[in-house]
N, C-alpha and C. Protein backbone atom coordinates (compact mmCIF):
# COMPACT_ATOMS: atom_id res chain seq x y z
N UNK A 1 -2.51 9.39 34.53
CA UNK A 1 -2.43 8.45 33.42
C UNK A 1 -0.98 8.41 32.92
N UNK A 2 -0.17 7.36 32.76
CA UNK A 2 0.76 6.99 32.42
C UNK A 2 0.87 7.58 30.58
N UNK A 3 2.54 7.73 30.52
CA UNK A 3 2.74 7.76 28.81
C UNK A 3 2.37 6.91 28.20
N UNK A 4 2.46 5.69 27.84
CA UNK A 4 2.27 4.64 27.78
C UNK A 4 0.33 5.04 27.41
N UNK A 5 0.03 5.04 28.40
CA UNK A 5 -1.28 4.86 27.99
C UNK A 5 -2.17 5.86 27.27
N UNK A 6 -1.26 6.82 27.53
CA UNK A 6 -1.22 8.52 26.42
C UNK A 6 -1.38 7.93 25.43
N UNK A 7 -0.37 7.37 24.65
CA UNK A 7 0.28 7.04 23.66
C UNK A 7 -0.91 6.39 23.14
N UNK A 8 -1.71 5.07 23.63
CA UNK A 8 -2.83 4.27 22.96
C UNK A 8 -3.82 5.26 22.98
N UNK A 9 -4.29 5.94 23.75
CA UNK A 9 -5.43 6.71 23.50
C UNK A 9 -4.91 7.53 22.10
N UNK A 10 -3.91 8.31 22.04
CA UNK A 10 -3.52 9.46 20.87
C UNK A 10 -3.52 7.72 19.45
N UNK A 11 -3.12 6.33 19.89
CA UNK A 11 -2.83 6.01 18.48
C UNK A 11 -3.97 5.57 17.88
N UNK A 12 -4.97 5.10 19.01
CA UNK A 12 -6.55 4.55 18.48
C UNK A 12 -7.40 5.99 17.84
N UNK A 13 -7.54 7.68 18.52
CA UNK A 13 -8.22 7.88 17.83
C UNK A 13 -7.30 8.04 16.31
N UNK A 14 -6.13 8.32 16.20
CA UNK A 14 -5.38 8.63 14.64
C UNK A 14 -6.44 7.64 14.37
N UNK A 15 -6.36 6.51 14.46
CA UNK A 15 -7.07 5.48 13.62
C UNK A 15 -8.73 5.37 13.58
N UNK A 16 -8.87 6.40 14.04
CA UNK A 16 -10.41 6.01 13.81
C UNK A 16 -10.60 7.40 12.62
N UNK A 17 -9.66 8.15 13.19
CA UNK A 17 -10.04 9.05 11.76
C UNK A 17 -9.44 8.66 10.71
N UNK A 18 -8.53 8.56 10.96
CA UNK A 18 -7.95 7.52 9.32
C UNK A 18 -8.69 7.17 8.96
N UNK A 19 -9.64 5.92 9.49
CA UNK A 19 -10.44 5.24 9.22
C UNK A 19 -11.84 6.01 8.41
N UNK A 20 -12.60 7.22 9.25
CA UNK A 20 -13.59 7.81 8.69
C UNK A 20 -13.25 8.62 7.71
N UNK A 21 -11.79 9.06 7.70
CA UNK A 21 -11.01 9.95 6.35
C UNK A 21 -11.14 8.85 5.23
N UNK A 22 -10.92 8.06 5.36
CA UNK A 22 -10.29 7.17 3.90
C UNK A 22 -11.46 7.20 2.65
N UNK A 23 -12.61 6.96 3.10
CA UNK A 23 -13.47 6.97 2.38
C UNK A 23 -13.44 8.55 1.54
N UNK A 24 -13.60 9.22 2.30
CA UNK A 24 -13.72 10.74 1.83
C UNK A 24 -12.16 11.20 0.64
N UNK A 25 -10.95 10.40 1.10
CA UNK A 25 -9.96 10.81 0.61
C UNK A 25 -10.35 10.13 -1.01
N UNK A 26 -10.64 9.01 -0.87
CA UNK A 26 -11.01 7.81 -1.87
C UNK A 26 -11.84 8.60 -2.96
N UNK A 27 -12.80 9.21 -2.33
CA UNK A 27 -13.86 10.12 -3.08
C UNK A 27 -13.88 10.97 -3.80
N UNK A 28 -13.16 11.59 -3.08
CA UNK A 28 -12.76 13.51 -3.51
C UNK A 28 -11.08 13.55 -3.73
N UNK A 29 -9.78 12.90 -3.70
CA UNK A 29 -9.19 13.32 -2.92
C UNK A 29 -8.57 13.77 -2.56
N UNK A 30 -7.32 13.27 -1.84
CA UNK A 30 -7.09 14.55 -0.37
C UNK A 30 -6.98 16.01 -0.89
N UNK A 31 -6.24 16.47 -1.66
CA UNK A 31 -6.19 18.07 -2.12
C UNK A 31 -7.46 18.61 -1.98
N UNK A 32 -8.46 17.98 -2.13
CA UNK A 32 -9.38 19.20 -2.49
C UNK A 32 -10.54 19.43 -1.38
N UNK A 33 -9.68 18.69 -0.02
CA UNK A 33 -9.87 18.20 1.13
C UNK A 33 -9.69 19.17 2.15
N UNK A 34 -10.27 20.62 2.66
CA UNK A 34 -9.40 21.26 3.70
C UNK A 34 -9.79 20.87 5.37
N UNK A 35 -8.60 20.54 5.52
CA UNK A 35 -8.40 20.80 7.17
C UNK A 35 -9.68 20.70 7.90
N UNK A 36 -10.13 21.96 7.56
CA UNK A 36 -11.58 22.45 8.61
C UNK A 36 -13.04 21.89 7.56
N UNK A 37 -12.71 21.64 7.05
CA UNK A 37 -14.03 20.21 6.25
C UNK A 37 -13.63 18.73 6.96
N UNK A 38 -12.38 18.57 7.02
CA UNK A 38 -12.88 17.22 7.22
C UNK A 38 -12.78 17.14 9.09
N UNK A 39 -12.70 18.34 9.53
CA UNK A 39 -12.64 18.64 10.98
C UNK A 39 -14.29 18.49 11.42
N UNK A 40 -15.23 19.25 10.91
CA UNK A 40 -16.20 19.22 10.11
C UNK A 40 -17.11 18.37 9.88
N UNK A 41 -16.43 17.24 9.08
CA UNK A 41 -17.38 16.06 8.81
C UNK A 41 -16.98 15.17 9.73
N UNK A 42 -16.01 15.19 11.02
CA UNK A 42 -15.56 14.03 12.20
C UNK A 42 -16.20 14.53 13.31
N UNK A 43 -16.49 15.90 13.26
CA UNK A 43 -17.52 16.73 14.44
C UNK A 43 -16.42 16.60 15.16
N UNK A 44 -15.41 16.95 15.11
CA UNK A 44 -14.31 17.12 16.07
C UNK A 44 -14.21 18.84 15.53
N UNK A 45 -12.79 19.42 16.67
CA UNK A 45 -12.64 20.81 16.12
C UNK A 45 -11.15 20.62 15.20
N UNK A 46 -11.19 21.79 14.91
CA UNK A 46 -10.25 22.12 13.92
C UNK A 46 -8.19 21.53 14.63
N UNK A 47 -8.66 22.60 15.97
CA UNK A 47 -7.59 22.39 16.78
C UNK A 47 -7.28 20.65 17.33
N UNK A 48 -8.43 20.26 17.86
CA UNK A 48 -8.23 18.48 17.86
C UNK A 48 -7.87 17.59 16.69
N UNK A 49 -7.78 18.15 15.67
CA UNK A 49 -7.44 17.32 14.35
C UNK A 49 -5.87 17.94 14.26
N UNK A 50 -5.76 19.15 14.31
CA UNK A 50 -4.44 19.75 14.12
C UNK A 50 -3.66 18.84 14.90
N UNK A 51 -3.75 18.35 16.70
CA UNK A 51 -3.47 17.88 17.68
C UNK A 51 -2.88 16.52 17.20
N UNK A 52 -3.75 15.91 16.48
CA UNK A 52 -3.44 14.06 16.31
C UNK A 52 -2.53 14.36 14.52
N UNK A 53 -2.67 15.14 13.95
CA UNK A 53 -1.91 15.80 12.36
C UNK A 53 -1.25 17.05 12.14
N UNK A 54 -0.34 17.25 12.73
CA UNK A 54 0.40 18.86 12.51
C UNK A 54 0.03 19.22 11.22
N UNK A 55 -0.05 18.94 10.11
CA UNK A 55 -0.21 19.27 8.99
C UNK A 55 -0.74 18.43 8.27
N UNK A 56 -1.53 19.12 7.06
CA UNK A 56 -2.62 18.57 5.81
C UNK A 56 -1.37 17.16 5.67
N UNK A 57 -0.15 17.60 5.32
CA UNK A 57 0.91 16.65 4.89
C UNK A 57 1.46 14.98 6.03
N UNK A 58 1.27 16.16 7.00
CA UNK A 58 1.57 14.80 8.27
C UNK A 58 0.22 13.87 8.09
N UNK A 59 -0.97 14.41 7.51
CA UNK A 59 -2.10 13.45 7.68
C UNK A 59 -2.10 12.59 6.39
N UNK A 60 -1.73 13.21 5.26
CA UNK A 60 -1.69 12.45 3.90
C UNK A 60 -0.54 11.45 4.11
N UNK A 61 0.55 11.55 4.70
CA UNK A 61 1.50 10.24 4.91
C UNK A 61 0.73 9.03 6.21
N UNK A 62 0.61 9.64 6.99
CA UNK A 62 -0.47 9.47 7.70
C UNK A 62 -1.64 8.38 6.77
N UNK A 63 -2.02 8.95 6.30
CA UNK A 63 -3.42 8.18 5.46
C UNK A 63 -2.62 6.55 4.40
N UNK A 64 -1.71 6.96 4.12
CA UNK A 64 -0.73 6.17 3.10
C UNK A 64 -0.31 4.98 4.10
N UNK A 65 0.25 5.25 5.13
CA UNK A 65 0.80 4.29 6.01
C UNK A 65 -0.34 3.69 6.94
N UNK A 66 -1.30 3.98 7.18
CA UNK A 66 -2.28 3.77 7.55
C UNK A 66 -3.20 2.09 6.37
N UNK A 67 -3.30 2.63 4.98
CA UNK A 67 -3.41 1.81 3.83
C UNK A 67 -2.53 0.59 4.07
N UNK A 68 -1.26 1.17 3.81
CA UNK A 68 -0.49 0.07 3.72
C UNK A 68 -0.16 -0.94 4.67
N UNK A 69 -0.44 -0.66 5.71
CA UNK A 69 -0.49 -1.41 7.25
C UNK A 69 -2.17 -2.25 6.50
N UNK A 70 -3.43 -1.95 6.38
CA UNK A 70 -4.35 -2.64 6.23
C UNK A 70 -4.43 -3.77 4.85
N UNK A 71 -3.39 -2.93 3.60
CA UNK A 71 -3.29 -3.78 2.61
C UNK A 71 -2.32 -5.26 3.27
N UNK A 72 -1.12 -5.02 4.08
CA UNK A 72 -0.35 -6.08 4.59
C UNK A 72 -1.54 -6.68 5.44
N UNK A 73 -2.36 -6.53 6.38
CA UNK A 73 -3.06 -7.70 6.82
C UNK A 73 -3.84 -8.38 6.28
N UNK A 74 -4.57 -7.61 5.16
CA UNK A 74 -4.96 -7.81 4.39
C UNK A 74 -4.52 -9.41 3.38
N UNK A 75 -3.41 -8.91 3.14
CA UNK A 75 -2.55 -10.06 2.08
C UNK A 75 -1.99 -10.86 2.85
N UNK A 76 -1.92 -11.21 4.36
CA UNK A 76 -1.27 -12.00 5.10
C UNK A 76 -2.29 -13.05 5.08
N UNK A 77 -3.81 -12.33 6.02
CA UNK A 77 -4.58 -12.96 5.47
C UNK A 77 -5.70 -14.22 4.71
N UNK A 78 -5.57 -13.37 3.29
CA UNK A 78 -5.27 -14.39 2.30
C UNK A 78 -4.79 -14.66 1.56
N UNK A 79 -3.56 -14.91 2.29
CA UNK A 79 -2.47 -16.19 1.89
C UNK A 79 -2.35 -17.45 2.82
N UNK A 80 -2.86 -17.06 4.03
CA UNK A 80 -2.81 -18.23 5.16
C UNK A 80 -3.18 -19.50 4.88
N UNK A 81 -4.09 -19.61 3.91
CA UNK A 81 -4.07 -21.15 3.52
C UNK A 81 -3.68 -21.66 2.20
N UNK A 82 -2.76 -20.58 1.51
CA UNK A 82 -2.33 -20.85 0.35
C UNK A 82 -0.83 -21.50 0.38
N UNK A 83 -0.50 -22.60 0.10
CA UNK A 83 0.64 -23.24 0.43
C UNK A 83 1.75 -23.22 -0.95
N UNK A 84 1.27 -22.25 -1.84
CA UNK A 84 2.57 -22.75 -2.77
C UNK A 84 2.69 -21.03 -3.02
N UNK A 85 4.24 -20.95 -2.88
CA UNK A 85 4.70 -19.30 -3.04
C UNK A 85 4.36 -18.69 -4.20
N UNK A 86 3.92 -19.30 -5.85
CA UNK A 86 3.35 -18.76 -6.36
C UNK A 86 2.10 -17.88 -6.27
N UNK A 87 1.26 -19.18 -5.91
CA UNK A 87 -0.42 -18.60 -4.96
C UNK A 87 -0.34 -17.32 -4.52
N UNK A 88 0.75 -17.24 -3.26
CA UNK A 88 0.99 -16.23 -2.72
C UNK A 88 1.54 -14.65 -3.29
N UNK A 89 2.30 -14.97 -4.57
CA UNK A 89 2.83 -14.04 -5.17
C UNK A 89 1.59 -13.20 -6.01
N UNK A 90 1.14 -14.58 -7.03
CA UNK A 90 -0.45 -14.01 -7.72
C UNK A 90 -1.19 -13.11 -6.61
N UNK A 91 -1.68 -13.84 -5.17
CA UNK A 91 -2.80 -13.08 -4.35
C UNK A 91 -1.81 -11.78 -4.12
N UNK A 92 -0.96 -11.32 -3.92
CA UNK A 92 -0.35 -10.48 -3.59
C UNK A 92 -0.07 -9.20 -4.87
N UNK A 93 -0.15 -9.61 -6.24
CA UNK A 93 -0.34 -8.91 -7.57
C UNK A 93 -2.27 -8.60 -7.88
N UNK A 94 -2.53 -9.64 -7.44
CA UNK A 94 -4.01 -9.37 -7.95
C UNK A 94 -4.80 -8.43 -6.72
N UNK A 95 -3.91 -8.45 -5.32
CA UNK A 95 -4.73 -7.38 -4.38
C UNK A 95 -4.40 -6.33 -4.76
N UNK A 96 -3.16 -6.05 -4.91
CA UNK A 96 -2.77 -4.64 -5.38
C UNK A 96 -3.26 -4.28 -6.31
N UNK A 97 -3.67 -4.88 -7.73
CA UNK A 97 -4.36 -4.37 -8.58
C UNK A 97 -5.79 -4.22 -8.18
N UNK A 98 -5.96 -4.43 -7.39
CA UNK A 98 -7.58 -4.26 -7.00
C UNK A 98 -7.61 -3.36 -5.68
N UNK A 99 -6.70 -2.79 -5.21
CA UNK A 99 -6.73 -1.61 -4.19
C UNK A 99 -6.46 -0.74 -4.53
N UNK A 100 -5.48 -0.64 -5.63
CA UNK A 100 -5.02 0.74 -6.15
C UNK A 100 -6.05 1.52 -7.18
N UNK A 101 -6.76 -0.14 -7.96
CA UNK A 101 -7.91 0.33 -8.08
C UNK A 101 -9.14 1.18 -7.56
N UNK A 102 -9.66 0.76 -6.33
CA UNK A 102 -10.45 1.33 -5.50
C UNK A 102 -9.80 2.59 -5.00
N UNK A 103 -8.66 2.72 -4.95
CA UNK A 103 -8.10 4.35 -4.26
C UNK A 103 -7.70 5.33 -5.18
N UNK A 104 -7.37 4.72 -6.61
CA UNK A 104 -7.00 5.37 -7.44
C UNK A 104 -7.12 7.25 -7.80
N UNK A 105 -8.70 6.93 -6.93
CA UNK A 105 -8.55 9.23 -6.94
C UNK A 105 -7.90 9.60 -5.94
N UNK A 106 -7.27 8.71 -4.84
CA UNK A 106 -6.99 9.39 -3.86
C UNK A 106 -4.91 9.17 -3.82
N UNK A 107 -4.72 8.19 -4.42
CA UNK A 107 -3.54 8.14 -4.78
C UNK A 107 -2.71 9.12 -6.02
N UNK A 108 -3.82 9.07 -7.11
CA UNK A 108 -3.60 9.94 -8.21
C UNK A 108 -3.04 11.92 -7.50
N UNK A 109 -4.36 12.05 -6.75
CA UNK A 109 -3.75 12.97 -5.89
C UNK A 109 -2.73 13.16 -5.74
N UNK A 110 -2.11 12.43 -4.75
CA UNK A 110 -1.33 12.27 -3.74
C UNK A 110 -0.12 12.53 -4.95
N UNK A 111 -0.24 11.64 -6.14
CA UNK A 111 1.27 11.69 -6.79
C UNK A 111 1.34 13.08 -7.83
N UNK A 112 0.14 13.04 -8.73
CA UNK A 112 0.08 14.35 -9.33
C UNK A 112 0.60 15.36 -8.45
N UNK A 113 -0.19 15.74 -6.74
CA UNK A 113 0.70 16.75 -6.18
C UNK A 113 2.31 16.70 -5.82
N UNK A 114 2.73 15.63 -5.72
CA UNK A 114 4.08 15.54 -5.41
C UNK A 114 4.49 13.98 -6.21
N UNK A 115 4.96 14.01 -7.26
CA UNK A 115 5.54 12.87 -8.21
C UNK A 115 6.47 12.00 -7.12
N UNK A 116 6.75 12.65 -6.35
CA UNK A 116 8.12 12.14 -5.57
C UNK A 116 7.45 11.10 -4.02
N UNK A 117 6.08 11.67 -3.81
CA UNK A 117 5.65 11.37 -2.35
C UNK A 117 6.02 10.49 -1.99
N UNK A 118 5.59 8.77 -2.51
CA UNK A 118 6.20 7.45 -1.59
C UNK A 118 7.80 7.82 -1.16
N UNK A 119 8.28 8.00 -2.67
CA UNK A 119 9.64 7.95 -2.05
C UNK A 119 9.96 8.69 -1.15
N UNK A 120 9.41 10.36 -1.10
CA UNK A 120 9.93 11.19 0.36
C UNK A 120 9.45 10.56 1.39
N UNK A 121 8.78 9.28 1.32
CA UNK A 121 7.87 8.77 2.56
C UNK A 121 8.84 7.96 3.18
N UNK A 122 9.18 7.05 2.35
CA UNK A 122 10.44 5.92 2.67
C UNK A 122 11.80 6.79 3.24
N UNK A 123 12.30 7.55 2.41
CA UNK A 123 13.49 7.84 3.10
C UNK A 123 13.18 8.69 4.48
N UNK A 124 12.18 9.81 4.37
CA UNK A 124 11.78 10.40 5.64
C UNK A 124 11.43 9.49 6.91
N UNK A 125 10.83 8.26 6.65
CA UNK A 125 10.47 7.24 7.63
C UNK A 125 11.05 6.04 7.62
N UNK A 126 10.48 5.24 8.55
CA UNK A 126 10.63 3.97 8.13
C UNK A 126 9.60 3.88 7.09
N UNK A 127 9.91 2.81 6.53
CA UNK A 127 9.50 2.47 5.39
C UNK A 127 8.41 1.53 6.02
N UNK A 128 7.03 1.69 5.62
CA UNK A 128 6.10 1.09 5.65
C UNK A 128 5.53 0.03 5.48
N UNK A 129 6.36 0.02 4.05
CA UNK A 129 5.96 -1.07 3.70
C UNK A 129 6.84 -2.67 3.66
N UNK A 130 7.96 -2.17 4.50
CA UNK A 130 9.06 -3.13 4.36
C UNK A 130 8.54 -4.69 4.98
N UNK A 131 7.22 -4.92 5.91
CA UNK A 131 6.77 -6.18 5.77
C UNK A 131 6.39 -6.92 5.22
N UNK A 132 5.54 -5.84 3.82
CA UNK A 132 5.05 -6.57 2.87
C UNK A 132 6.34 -6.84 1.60
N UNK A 133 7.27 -6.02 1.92
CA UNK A 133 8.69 -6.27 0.83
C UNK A 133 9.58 -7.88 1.16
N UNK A 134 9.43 -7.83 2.68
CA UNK A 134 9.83 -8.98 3.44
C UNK A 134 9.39 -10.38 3.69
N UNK A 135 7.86 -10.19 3.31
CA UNK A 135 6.53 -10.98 2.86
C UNK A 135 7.07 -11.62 1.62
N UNK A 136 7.18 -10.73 0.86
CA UNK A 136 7.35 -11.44 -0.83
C UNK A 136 8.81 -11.89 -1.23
N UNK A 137 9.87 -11.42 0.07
CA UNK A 137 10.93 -12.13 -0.17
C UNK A 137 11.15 -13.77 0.11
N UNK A 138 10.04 -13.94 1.55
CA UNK A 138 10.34 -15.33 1.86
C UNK A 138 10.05 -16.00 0.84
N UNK A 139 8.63 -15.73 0.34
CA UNK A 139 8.15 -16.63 -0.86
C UNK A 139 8.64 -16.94 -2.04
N UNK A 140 9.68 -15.98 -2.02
CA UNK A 140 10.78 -15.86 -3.47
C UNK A 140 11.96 -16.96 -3.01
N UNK A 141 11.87 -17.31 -1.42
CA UNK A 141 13.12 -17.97 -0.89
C UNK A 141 12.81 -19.41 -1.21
N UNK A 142 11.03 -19.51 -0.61
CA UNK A 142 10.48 -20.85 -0.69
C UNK A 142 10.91 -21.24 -2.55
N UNK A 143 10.00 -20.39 -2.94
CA UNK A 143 9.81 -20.60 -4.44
C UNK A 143 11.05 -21.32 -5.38
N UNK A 144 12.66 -20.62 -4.84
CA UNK A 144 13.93 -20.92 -5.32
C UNK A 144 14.20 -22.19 -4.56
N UNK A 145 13.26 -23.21 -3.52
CA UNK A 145 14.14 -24.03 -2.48
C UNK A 145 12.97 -24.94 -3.81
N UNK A 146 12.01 -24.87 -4.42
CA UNK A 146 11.25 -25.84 -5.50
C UNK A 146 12.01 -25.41 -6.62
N UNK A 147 12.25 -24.49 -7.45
CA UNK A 147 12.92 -24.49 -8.77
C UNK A 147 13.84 -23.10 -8.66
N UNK A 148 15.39 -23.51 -8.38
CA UNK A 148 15.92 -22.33 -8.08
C UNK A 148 16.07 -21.47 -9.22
N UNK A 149 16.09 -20.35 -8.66
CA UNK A 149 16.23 -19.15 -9.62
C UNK A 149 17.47 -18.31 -9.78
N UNK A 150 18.00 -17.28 -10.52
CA UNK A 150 19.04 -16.98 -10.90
C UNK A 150 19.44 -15.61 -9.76
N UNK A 151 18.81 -15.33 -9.34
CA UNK A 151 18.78 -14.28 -8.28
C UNK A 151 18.75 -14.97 -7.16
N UNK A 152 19.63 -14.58 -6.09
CA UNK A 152 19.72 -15.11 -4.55
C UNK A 152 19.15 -13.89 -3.68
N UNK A 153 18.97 -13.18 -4.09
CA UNK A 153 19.14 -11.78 -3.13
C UNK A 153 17.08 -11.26 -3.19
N UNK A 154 16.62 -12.18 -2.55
CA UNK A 154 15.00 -12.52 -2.37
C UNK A 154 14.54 -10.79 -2.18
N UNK A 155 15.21 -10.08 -1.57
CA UNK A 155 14.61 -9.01 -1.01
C UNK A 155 14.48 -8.39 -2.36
N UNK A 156 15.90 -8.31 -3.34
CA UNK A 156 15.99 -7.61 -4.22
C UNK A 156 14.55 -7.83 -5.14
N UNK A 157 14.29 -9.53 -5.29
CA UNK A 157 13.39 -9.99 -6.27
C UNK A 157 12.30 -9.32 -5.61
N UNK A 158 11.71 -9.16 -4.53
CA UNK A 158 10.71 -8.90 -3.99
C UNK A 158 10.40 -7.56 -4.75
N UNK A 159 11.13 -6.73 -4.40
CA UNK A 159 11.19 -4.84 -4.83
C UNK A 159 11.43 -4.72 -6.60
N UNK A 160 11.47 -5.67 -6.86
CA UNK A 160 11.97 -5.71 -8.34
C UNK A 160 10.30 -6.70 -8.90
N UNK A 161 9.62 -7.09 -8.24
CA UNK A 161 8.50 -7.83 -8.34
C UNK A 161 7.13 -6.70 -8.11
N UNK A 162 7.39 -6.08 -6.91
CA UNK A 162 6.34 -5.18 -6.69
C UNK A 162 6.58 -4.28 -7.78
N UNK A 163 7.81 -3.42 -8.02
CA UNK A 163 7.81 -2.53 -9.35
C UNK A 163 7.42 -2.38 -10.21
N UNK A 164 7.33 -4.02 -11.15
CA UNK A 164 6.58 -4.38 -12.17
C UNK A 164 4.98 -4.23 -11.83
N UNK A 165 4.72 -4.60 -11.04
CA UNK A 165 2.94 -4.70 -10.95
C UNK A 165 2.76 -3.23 -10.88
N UNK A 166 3.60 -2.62 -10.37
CA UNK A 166 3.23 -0.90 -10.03
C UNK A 166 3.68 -0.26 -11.66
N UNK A 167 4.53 -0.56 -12.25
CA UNK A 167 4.09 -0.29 -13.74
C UNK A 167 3.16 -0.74 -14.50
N UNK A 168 2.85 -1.83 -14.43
CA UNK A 168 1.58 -2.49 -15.29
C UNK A 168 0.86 -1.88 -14.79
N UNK A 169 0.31 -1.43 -13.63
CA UNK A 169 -1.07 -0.89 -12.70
C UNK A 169 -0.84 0.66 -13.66
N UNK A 170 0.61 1.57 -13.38
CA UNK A 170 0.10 2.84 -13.85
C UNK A 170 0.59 2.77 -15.60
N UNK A 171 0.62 2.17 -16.05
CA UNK A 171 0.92 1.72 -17.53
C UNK A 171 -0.99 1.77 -17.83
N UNK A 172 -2.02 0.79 -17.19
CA UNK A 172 -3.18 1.11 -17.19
C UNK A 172 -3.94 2.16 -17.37
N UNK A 173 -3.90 3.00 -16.02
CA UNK A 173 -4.06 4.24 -15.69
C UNK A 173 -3.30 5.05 -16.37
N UNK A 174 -2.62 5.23 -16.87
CA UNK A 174 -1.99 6.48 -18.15
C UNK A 174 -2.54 6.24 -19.30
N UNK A 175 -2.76 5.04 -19.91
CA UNK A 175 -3.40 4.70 -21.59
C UNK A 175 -4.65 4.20 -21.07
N UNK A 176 -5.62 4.61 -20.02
CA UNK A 176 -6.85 4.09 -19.62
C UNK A 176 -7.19 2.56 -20.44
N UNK A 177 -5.89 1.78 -20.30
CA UNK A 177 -6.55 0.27 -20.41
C UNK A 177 -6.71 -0.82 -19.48
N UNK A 178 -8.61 -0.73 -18.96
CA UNK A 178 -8.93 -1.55 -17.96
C UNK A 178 -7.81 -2.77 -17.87
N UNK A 179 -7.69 -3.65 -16.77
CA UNK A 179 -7.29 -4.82 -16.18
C UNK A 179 -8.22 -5.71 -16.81
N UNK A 180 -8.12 -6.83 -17.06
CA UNK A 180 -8.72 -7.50 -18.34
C UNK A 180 -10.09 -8.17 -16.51
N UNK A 181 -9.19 -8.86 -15.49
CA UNK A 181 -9.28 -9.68 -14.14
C UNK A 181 -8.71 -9.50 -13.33
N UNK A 182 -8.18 -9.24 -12.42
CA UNK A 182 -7.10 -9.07 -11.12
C UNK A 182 -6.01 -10.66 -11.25
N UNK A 183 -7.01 -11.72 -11.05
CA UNK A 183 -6.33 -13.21 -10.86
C UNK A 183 -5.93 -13.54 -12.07
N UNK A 184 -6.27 -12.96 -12.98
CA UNK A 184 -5.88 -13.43 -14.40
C UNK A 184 -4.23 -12.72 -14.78
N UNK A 185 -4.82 -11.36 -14.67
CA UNK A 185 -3.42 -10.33 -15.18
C UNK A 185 -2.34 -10.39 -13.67
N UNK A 186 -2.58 -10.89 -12.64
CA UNK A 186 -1.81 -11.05 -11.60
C UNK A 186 -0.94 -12.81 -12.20
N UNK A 187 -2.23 -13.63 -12.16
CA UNK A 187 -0.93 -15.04 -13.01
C UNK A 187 -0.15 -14.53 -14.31
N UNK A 188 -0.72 -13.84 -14.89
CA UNK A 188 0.38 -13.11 -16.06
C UNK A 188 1.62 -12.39 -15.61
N UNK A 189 1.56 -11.70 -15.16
CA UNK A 189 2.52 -10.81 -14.35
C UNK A 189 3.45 -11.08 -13.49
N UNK A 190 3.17 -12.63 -13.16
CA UNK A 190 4.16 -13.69 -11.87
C UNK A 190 4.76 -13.87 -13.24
N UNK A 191 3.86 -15.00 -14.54
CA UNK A 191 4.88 -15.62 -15.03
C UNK A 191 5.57 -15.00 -16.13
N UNK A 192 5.51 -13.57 -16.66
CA UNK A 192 6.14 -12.58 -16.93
C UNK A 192 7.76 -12.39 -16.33
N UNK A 193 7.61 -11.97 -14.86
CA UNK A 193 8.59 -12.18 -14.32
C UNK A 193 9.20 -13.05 -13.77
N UNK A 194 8.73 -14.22 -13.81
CA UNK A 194 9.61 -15.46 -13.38
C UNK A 194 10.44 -16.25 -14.73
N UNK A 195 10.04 -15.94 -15.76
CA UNK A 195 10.49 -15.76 -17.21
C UNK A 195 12.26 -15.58 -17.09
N UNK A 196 12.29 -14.35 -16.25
CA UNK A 196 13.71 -13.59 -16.14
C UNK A 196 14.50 -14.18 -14.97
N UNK A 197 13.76 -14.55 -14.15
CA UNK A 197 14.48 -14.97 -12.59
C UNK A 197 14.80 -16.50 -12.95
N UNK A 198 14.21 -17.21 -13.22
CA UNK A 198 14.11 -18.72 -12.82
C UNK A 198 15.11 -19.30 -14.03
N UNK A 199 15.68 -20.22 -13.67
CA UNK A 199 17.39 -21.16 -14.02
C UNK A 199 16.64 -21.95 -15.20
């Protein structure tokens, strides 16, 4: 058997346990998660999980990049028949508020144990999420070619766009005040920040 074809067998099963992990991480999560439990609940052995995750840590970045690869197809998606870059910006604020929602014990984890994690994720790797950063720049490009805006530098607006929703989201979650709607507080949150950008 060729490398090459090594390689798909080792990347499909990562993903099928990803896949049967997520729920469990979602649930419980990951910290309070060991190794040989969730070796355990895949009926695999300890050593075959070690094999596809050197470490609890290689699997929790692992699990993150895994998310964020499904949230981007996710939002690609549905946006495919949404033709105005706002649309696209809202569906793209209102998914995130509604995934981070649903993962919220398993992310809370993740940051309570290490405040720093995304970011050691990004600089340690490629950055994961740079399609969906690259996603929200075009639409910032389209958006300025209908009513230009004061910022040229789309990528910047993009990362400066996701930030905000990721404060409003843990601005929530710290003063436990529910999201009123996803589509509602997501059109708030575009025209919040287009307030500052737009000429």
């Amino acid at each position: 058997m060729n490398q090459r074809m090594k390689e798909k067998i080792l990347q499909t099963k990562r993903e099928m346990i990803l896949e049967e992990i997520s729920p469990i991480f979602e649930a419980e999560g990951p910290s309070s998660v060991k190794m040989a439990d969730l070796s355990e609940r895949l009926g695999i052995s300890v050593g075959a999980l070690y094999k596809l995750f050197p470490s609890k840590e290689a699997l929790f970045y692992a699990y993150t990049e895994y998310q964020i690869h499904r949230f981007h197809e996710t939002l690609l998606r549905e946006c495919e028949g949404l033709s105005r870059p706002e649309a696209c910006l809202e569906r793209f604020a209102a998914l995130k508020i509604e995934t981070l929602h649903a993962k919220r014990h398993a992310l809370e984890d993740l940051i309570l144990g290490d405040p720093l994690f995304f970011f050691k994720m990004n600089i340690r790797r490629q950055n994961p999420a740079t399609p969906i950063a690259e996603y929200l720049a075009e639409q910032f490009r389209r958006l300025d070619r209908e009513r230009p805006l004061r910022e040229k530098d789309f990528l910047r607006l993009a990362y400066l766009y996701n930030g905000q929703i990721t404060g409003a989201i843990e601005f929530c979650f710290l003063y436990d005040r529910p999201f009123r709607e996803p589509k509602h507080d997501a059109k708030e949150l575009l025209a919040l920040f287009l307030q500052g950008v737009v000429q």
